[in-house]
C-alpha atoms as a PDB file:
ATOM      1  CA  UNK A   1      43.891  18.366   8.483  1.00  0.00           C
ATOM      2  CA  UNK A   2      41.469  17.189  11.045  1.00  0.00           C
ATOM      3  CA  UNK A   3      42.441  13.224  11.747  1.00  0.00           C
ATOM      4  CA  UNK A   4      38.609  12.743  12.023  1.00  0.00           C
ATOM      5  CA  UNK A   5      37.978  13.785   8.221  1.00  0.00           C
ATOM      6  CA  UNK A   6      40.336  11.381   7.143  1.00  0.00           C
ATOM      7  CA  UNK A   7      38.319   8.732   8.884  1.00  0.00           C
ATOM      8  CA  UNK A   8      35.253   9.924   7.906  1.00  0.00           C
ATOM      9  CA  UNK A   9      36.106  10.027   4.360  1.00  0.00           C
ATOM     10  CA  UNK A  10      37.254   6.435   4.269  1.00  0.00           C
ATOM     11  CA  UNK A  11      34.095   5.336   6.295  1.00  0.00           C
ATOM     12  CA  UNK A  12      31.789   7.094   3.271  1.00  0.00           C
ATOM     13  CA  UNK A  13      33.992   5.637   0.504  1.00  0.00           C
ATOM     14  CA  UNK A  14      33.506   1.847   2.566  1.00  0.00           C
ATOM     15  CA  UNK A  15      30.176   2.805   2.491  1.00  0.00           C
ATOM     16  CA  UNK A  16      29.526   3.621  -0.852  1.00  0.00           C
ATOM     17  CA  UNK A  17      31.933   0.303  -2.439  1.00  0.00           C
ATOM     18  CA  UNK A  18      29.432  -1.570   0.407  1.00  0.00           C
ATOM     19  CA  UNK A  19      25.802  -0.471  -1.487  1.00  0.00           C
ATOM     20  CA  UNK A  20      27.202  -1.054  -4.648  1.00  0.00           C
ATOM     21  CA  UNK A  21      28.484  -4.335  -3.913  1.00  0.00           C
ATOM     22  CA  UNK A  22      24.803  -5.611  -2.075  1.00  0.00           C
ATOM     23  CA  UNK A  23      22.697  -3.423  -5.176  1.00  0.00           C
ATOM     24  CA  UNK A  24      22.315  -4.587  -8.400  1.00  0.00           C
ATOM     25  CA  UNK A  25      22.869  -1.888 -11.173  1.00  0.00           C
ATOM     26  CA  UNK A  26      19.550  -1.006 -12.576  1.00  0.00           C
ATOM     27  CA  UNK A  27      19.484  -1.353 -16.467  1.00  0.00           C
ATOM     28  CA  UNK A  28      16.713  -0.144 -19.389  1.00  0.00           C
ATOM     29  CA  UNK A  29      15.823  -3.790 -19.367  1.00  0.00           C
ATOM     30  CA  UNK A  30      14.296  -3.992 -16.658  1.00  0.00           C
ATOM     31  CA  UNK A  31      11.281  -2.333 -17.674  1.00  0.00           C
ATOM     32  CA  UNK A  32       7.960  -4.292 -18.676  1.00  0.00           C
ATOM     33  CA  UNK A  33       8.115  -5.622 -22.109  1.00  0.00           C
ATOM     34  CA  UNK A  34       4.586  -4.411 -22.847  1.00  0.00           C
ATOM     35  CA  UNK A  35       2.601  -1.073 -21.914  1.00  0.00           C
ATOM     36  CA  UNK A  36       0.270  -1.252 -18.941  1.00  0.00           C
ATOM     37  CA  UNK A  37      -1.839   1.132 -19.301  1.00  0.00           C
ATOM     38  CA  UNK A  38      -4.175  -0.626 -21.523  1.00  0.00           C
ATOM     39  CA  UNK A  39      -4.473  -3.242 -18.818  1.00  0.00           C
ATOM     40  CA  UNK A  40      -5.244  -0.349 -16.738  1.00  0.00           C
ATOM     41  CA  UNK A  41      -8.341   1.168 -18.039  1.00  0.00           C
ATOM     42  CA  UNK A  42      -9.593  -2.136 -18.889  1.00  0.00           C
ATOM     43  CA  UNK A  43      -9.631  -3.000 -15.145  1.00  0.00           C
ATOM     44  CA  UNK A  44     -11.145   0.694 -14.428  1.00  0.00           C
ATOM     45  CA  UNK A  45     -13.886   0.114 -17.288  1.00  0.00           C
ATOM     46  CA  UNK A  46     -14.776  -3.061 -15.996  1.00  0.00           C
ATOM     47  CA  UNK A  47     -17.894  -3.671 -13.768  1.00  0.00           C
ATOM     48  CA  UNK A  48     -17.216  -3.276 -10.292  1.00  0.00           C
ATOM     49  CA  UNK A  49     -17.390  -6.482  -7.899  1.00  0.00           C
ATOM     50  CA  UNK A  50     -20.842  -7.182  -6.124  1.00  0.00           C
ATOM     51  CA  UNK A  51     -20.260  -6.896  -2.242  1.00  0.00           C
ATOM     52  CA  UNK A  52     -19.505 -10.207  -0.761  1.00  0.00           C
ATOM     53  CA  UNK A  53     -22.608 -11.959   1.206  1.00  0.00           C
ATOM     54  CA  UNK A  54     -20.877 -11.450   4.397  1.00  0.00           C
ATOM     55  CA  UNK A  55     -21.154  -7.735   3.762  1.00  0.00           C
ATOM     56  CA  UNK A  56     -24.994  -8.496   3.454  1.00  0.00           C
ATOM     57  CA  UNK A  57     -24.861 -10.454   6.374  1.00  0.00           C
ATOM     58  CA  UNK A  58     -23.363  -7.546   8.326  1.00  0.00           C
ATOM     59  CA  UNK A  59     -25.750  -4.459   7.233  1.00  0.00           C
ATOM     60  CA  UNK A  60     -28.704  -6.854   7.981  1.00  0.00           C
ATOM     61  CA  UNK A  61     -27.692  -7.851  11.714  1.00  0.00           C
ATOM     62  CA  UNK A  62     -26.504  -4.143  12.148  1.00  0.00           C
ATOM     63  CA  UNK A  63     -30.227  -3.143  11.047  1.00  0.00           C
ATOM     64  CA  UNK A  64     -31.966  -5.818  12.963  1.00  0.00           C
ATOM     65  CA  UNK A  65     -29.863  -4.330  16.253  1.00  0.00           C
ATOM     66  CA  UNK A  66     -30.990  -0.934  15.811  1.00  0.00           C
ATOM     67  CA  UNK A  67     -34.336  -2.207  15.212  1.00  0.00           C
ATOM     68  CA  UNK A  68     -34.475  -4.245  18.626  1.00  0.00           C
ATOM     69  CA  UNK A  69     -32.231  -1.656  20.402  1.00  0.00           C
ATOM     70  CA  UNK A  70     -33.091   2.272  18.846  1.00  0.00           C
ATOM     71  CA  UNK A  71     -30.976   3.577  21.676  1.00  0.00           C
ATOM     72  CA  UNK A  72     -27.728   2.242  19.566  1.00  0.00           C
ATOM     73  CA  UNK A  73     -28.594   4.380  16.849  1.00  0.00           C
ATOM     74  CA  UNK A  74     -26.362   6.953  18.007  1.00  0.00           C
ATOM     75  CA  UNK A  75     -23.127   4.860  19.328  1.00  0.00           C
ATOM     76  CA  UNK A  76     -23.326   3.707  15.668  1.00  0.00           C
ATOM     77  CA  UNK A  77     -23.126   7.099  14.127  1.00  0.00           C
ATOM     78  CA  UNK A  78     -20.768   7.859  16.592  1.00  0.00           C
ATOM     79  CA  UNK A  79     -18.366   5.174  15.220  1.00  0.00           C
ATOM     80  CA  UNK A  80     -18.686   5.936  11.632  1.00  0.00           C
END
């Protein structure tokens, strides 16, 4: 036998006594108490959210650029 197993086994077993001592065991309690998908399509049937005002504020001073400068037009396109 191969001294090197030998060590090798005992570094795996150290190993393994190591995770179980730093992981808690996982039980069937920890599941949630109440079924989410419900909550789920509720939040997908909902309206979605109106784009914030800087969003506005960015599409208008991207349009007012082109406007003054058409030659962006393409570095724009480029970039999206």
């Amino acid at each position: 036998m191969n001294p090197r197993d030998h060590n090798t086994t005992h570094d795996d077993e150290r190993m393994k006594a190591l995770l179980r001592q730093a992981l808690p065991r996982v039980s069937s309690d920890t599941a949630p108490h109440r079924d989410l998908w419900p909550a789920v399509l509720q939040q997908l049937d909902a309206a979605p959210a109106a784009p914030p005002w800087f969003d506005w504020a960015l599409l208008g001073s991207l349009i007012a650029l082109a406007a003054f400068f058409p030659i962006s037009i393409p570095m724009f396109l480029y970039y999206l």
